[in-house]
N, C-alpha and C. Protein backbone atom coordinates (compact mmCIF):
# COMPACT_ATOMS: atom_id res chain seq x y z
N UNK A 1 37.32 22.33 -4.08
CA UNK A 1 37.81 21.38 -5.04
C UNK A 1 37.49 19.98 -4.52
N UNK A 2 37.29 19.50 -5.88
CA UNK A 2 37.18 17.78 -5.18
C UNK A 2 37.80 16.70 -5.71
N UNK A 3 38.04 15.96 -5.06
CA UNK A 3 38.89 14.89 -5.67
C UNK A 3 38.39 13.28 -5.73
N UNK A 4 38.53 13.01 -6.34
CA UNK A 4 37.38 10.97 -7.07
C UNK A 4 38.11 10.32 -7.09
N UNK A 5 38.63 9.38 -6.32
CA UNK A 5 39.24 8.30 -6.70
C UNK A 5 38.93 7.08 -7.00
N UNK A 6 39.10 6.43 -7.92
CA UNK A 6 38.02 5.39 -8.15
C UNK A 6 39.25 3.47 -8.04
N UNK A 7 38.25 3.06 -6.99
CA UNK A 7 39.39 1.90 -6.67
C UNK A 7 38.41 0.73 -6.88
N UNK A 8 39.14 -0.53 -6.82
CA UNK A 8 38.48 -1.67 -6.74
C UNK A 8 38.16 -2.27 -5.04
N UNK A 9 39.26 -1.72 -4.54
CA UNK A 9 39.07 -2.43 -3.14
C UNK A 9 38.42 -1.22 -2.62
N UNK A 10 38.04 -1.86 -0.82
CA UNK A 10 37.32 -0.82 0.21
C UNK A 10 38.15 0.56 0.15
N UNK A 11 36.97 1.28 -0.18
CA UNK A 11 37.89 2.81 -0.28
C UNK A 11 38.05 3.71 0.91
N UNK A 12 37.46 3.18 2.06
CA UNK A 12 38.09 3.96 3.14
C UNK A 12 39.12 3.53 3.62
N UNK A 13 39.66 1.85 3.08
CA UNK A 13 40.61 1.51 3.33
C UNK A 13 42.23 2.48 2.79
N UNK A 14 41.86 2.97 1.84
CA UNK A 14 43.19 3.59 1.35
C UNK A 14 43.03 5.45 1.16
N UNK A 15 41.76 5.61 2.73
CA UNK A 15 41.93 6.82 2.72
C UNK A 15 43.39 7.51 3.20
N UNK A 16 44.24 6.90 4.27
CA UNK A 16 45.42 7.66 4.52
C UNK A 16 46.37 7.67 3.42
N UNK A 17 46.67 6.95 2.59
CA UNK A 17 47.14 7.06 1.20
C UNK A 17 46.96 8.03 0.04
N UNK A 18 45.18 8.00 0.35
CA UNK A 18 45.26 9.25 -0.70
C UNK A 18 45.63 10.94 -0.16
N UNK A 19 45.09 10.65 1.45
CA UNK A 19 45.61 11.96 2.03
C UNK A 19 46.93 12.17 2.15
N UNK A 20 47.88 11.43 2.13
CA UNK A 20 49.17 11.68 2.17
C UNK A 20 49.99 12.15 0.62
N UNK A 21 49.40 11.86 -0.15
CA UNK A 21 49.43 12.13 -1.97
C UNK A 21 49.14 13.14 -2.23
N UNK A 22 47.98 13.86 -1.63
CA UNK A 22 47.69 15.28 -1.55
C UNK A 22 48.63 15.97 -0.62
N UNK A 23 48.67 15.69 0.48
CA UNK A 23 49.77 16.44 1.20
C UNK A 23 51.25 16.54 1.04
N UNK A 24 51.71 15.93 -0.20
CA UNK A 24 52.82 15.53 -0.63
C UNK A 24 52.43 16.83 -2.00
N UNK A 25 52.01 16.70 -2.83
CA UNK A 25 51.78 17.65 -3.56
C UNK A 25 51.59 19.37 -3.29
N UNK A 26 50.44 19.29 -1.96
CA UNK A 26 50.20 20.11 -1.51
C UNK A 26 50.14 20.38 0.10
N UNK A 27 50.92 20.63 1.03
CA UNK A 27 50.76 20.85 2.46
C UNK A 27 49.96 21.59 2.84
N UNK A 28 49.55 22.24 2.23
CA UNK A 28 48.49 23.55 2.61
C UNK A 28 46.84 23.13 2.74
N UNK A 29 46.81 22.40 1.87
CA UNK A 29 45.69 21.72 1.13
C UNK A 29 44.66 21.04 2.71
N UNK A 30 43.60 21.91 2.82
CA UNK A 30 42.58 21.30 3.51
C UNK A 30 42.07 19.86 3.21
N UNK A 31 41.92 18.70 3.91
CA UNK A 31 41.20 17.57 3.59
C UNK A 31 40.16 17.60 4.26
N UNK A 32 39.18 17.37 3.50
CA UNK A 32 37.84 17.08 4.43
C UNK A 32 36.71 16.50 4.04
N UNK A 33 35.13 15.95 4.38
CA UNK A 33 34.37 15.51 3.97
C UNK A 33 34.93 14.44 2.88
N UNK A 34 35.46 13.31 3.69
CA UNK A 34 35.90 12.29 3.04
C UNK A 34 34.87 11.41 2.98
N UNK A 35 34.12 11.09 1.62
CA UNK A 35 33.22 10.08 1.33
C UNK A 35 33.35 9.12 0.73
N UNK A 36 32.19 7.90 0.62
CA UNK A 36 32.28 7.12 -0.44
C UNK A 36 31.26 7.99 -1.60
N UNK A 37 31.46 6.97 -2.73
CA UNK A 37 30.76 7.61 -3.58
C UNK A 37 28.83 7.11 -3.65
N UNK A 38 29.16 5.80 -2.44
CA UNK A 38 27.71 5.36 -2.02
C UNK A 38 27.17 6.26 -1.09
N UNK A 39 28.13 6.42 -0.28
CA UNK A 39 27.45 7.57 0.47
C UNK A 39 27.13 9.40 0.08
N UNK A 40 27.49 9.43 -0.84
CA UNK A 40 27.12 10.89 -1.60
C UNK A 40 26.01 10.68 -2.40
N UNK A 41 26.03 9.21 -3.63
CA UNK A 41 24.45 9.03 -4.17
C UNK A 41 23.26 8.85 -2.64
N UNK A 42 23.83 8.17 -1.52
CA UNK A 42 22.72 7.65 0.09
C UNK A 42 22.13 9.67 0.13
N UNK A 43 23.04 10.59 -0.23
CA UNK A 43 22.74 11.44 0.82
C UNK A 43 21.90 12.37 -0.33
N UNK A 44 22.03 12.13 -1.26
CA UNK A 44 21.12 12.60 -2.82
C UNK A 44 19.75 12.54 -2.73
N UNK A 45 19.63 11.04 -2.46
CA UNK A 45 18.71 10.66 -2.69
C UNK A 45 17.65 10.21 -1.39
N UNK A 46 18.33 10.50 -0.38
CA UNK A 46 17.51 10.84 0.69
C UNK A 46 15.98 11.34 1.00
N UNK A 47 15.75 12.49 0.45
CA UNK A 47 14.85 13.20 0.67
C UNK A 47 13.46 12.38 -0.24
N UNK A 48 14.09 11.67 -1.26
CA UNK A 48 12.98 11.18 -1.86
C UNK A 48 12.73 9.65 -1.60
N UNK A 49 13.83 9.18 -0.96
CA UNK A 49 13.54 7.60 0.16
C UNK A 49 12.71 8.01 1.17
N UNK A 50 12.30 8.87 2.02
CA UNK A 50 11.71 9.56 2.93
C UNK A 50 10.10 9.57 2.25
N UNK A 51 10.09 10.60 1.22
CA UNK A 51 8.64 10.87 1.11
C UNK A 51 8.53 9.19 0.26
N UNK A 52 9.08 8.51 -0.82
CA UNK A 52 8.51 7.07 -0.95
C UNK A 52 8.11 6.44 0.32
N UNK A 53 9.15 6.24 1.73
CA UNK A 53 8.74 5.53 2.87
C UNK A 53 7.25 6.74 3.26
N UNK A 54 7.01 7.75 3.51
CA UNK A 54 5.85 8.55 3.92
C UNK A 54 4.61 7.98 3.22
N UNK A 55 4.99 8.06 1.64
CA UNK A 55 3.62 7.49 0.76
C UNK A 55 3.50 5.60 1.15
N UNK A 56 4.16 4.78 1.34
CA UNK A 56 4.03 3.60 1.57
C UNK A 56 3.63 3.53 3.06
N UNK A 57 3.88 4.20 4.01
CA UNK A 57 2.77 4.41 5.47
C UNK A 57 1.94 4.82 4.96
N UNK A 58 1.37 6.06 4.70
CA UNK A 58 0.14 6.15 4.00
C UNK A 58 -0.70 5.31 3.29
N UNK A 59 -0.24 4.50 2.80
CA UNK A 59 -0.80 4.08 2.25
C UNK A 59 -1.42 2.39 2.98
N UNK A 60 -0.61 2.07 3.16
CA UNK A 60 -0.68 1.26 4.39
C UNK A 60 -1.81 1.48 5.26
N UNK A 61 -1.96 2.77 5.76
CA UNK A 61 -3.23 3.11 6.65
C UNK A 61 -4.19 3.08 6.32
N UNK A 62 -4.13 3.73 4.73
CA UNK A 62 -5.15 3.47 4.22
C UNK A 62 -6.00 2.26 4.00
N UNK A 63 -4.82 1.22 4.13
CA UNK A 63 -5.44 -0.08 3.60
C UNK A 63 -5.93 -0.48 4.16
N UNK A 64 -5.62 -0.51 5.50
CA UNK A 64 -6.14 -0.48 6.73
C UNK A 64 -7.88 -0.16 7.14
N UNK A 65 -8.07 1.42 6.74
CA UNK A 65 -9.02 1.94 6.79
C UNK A 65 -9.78 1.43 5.74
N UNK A 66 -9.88 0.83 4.38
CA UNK A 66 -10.47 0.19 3.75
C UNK A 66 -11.11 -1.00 3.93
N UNK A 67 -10.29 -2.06 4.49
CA UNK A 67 -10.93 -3.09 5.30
C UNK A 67 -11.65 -2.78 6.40
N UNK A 68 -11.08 -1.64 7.52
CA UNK A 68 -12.67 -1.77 8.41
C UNK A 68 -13.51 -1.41 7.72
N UNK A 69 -13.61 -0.53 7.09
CA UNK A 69 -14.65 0.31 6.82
C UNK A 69 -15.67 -0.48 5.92
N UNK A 70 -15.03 -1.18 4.68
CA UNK A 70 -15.58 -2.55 4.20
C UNK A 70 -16.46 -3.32 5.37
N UNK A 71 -15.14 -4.19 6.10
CA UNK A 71 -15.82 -5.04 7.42
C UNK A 71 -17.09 -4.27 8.24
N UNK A 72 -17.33 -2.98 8.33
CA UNK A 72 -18.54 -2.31 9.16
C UNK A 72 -19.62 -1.99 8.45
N UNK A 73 -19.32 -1.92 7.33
CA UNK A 73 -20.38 -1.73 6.20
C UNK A 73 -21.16 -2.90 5.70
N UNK A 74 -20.22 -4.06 5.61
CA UNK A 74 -21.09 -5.08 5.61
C UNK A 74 -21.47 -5.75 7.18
N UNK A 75 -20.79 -5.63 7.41
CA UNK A 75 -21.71 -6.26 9.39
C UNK A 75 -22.92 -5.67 9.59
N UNK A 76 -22.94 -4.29 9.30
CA UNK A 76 -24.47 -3.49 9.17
C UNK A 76 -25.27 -3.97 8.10
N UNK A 77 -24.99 -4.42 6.89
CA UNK A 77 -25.95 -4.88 6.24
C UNK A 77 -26.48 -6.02 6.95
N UNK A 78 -25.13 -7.01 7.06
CA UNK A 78 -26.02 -8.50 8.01
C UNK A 78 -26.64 -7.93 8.75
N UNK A 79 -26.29 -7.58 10.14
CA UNK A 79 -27.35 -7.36 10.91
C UNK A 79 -28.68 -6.96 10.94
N UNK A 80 -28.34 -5.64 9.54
CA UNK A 80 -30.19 -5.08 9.07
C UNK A 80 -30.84 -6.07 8.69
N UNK A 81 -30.02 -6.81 7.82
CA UNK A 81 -30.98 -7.51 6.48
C UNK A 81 -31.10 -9.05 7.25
N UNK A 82 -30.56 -9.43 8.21
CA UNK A 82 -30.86 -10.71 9.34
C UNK A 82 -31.81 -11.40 9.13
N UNK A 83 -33.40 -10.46 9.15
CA UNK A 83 -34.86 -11.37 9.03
C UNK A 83 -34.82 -11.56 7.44
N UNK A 84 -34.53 -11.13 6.40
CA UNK A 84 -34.92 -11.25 5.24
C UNK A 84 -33.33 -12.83 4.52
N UNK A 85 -32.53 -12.34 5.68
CA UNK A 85 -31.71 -13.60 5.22
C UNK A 85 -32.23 -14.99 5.91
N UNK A 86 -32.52 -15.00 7.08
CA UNK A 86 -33.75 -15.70 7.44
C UNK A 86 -34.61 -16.40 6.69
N UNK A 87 -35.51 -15.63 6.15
CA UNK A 87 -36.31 -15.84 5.37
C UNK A 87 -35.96 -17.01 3.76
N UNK A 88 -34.77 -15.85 3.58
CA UNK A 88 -34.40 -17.15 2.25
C UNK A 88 -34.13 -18.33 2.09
N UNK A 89 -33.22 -18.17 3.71
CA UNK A 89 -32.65 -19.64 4.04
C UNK A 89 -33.62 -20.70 4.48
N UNK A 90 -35.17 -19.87 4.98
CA UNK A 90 -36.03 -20.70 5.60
C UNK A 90 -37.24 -21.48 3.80
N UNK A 91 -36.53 -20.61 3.09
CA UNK A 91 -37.13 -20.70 1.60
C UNK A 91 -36.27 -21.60 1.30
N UNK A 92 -35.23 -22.54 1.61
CA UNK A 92 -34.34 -23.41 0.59
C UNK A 92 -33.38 -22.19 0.09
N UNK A 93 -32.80 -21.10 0.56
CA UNK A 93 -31.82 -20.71 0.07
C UNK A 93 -30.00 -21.33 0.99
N UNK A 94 -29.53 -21.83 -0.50
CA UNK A 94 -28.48 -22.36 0.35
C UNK A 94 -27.06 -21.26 0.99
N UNK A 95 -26.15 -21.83 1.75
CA UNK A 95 -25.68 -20.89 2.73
C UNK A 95 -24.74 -20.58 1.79
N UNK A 96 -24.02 -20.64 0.29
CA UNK A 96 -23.19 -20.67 -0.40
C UNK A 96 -23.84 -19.58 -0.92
N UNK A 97 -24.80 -19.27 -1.38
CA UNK A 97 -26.00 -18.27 -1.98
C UNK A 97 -25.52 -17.34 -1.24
N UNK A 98 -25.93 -17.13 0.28
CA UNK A 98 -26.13 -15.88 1.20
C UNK A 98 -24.38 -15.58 1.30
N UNK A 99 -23.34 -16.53 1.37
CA UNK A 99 -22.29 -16.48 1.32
C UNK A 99 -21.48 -15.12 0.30
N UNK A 100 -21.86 -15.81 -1.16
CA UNK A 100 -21.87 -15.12 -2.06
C UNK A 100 -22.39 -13.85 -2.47
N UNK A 101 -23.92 -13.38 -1.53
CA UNK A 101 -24.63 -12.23 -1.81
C UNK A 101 -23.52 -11.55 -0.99
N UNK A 102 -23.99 -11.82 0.05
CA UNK A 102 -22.45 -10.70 0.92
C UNK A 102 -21.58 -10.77 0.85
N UNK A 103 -20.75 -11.22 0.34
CA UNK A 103 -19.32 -11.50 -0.57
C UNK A 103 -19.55 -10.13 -1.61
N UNK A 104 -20.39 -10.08 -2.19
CA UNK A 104 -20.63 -9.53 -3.75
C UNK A 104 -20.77 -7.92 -3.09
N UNK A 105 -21.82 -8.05 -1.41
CA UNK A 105 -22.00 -6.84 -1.38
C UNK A 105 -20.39 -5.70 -0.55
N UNK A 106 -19.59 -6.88 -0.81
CA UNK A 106 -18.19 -6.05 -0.18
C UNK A 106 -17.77 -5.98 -1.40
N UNK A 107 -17.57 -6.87 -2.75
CA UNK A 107 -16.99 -6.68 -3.57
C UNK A 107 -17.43 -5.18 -4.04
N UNK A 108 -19.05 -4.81 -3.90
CA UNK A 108 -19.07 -3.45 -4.62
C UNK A 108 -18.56 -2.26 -3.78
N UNK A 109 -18.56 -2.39 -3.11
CA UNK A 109 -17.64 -1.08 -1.98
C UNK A 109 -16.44 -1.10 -2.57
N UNK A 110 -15.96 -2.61 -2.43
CA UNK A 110 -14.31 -2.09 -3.12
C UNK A 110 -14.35 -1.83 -4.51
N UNK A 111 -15.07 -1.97 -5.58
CA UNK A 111 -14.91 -1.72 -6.92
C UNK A 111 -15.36 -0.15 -7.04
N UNK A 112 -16.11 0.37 -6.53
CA UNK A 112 -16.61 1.87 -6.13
C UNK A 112 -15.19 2.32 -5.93
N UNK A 113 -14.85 1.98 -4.35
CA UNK A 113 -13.34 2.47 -3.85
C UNK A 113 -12.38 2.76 -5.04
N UNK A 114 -12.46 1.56 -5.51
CA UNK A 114 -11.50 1.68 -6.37
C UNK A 114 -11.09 2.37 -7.51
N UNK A 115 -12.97 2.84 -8.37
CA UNK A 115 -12.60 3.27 -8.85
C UNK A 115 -12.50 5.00 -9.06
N UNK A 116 -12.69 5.27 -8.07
CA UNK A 116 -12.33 6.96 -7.13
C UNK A 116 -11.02 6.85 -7.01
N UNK A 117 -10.29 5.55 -6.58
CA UNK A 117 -8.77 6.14 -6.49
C UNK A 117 -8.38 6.28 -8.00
N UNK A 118 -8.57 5.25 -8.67
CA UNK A 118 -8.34 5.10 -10.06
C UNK A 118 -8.12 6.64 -10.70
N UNK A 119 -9.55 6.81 -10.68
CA UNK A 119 -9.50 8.59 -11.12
C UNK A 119 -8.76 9.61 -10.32
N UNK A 120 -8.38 9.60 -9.01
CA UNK A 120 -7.83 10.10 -8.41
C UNK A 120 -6.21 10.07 -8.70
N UNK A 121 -5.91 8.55 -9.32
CA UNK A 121 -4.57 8.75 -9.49
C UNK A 121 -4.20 9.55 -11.21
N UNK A 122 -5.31 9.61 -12.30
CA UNK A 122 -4.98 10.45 -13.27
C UNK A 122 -5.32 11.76 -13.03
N UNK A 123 -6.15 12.35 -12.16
CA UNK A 123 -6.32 13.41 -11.28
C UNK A 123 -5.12 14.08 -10.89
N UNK A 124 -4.50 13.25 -10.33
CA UNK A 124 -3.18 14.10 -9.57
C UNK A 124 -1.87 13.53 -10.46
N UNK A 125 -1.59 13.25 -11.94
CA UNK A 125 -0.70 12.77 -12.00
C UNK A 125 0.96 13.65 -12.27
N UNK A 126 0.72 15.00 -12.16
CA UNK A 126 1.62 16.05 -11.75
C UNK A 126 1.88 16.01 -10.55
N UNK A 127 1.43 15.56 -9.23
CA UNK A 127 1.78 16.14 -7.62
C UNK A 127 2.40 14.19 -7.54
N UNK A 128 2.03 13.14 -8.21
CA UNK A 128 2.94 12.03 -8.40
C UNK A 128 4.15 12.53 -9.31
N UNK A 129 4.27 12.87 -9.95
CA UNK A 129 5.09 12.58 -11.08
C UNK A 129 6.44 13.43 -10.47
N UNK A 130 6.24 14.47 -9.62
CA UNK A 130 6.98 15.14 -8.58
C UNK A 130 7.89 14.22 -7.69
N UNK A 131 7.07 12.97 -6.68
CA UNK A 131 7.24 12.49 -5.63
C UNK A 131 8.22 11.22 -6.43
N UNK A 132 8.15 10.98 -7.59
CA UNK A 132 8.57 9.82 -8.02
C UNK A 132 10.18 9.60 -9.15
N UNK A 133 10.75 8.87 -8.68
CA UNK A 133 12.64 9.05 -9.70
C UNK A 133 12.49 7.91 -10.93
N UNK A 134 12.40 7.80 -12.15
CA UNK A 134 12.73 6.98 -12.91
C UNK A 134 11.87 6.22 -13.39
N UNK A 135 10.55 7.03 -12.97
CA UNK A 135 9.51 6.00 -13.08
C UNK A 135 7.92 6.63 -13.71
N UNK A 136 7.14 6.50 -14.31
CA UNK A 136 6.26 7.38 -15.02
C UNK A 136 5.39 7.37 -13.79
N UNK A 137 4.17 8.22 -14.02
CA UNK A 137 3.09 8.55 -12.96
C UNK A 137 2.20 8.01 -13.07
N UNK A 138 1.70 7.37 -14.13
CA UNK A 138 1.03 6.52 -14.86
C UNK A 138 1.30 4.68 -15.15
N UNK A 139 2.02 4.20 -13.76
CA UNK A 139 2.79 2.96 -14.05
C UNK A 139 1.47 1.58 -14.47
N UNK A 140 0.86 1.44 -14.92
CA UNK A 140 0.30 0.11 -15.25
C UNK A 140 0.10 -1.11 -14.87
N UNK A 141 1.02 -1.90 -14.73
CA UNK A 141 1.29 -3.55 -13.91
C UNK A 141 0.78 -2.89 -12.09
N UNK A 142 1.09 -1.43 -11.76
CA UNK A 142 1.52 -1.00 -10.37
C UNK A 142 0.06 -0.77 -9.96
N UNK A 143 -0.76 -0.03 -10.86
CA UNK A 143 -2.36 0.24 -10.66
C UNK A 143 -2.98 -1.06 -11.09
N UNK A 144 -2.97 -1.74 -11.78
CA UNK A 144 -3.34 -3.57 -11.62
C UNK A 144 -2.85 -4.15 -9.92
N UNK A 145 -1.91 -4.15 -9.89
CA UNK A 145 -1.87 -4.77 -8.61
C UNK A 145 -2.45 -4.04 -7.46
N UNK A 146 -2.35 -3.26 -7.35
CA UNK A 146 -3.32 -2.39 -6.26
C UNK A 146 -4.75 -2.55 -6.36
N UNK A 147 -5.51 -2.74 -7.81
CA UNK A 147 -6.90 -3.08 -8.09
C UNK A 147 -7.10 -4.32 -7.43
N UNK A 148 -6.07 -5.36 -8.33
CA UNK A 148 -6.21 -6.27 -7.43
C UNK A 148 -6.12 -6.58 -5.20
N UNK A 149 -5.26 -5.77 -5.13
CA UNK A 149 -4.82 -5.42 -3.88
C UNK A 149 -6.24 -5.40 -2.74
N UNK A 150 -6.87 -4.10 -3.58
CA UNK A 150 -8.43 -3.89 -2.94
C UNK A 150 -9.48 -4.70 -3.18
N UNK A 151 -9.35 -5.18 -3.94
CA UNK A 151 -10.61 -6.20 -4.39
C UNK A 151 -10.23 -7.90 -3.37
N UNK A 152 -8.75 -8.10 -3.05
CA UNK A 152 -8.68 -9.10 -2.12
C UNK A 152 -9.20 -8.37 -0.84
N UNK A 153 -8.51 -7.17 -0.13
CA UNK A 153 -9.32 -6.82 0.93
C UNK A 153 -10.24 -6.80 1.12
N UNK A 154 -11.37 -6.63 -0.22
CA UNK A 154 -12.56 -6.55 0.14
C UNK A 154 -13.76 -7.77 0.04
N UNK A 155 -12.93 -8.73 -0.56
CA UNK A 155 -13.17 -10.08 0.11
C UNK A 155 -12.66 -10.59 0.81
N UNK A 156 -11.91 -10.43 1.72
CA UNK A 156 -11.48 -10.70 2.90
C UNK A 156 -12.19 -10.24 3.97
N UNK A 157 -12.16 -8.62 4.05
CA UNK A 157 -13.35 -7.70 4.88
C UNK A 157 -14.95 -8.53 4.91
N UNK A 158 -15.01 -9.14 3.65
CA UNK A 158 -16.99 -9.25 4.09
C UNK A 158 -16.68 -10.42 4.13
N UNK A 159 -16.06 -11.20 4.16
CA UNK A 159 -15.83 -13.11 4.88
C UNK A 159 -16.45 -13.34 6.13
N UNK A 160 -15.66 -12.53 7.12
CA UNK A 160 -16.45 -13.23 8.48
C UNK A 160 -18.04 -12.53 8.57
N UNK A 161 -18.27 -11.25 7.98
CA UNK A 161 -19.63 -10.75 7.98
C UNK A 161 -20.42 -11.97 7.26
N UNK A 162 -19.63 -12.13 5.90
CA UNK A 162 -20.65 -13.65 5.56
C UNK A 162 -20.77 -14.56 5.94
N UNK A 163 -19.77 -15.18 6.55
CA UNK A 163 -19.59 -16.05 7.65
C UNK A 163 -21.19 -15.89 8.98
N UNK A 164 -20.98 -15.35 9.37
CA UNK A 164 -22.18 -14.85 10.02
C UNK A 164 -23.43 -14.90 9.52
N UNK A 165 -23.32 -14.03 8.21
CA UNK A 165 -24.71 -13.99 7.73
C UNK A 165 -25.27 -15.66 7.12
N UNK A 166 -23.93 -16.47 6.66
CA UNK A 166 -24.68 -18.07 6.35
C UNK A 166 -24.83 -18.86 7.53
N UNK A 167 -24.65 -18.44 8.40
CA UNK A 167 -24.93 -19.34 9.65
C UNK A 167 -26.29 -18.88 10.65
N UNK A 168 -27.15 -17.78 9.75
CA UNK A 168 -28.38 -17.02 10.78
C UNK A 168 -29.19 -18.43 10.57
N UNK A 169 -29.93 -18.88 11.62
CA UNK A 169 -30.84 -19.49 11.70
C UNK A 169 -31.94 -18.70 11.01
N UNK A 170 -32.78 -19.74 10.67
CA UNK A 170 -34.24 -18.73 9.60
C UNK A 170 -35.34 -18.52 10.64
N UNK A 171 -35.02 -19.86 11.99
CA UNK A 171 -36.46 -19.77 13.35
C UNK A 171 -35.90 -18.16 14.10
N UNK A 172 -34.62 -18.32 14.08
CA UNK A 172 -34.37 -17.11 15.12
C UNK A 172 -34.14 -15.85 14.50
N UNK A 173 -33.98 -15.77 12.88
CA UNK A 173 -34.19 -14.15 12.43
C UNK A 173 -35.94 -14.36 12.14
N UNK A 174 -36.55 -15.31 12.33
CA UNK A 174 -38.16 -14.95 12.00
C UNK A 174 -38.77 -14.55 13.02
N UNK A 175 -37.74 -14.63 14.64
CA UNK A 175 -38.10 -14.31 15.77
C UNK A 175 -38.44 -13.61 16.28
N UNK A 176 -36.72 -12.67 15.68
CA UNK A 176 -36.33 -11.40 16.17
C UNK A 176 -36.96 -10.80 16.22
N UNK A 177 -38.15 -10.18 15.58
CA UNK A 177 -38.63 -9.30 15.41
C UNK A 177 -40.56 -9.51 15.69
């Protein structure tokens, strides 16, 4: 059996009160697992604060792994493409140009990325729709901001690669080689 008492003030404050009301009625009467009623929704809803905190590390790592992997993908292009950036810059190409090419060539990694998760998230929207309380699987404003999310990482990721690549001298990538 259970018993609710519903108060305005702190309710563990007037737990010996209510136990003595019961034991006045009833002496026999076991008391036990005395809660709040915050702490019975805390212990409900537990299991799915857990896997939300699990999917937000995850995801996190991921983000993680998106920017290097961005950042190494374009550092390998600079470095390959070095003599031919060289070259442009030794042509009158300005460093805002080469800036922008490798800028553009991280932007397409992340728009690719992105849009594999994209499909990935109407892909799985039963094994979400599981993990999630009150909220559709399909949220909108939530997959916008995450588009956006990756598309800043991935101009962020090819910055210092471009950085690099507008500062190659055109005498010393015509050198290299």
């Amino acid at each position: 059996m259970y018993l609710v008492v519903k108060t305005d003030i702190d309710p563990l404050s007037i737990v010996g009160q209510v136990r003595q009301a019961v034991l006045a009625v009833d002496p026999d009467q076991p008391i036990s697992e005395i809660r709040t009623m915050e702490g019975v929704l805390s212990d409900q809803f537990a299991g799915q604060r857990f896997n939300t905190m699990l999917v937000a590390i995850f995801a996190g790592i991921a983000l993680l792994l998106v920017s290097a992997g961005v950042y190494g993908v374009v550092s390998f292009f600079v470095a390959q493409t070095s003599r031919e950036i060289g070259i442009r810059m030794a042509l009158g190409a300005a460093q805002s140009k080469v800036l922008g090419l490798t800028i553009l060539r991280g932007l397409r990694l992340a728009a690719v990325g992105t849009a594999v998760g994209v499909g990935g998230i109407f892909a799985t929207t039963r094994v979400i729709r599981s993990l999630l309380y009150g909220a559709s699987a399909v949220d909108i404003p939530t997959m916008i901001a995450g588009v956006v999310a990756l598309v800043c990482v991935g101009v962020l990721a090819s910055l210092v690669p471009a950085q690099r690549a507008a500062r190659v001298s055109p005498v010393t990538a015509l050198r290299s080689e």
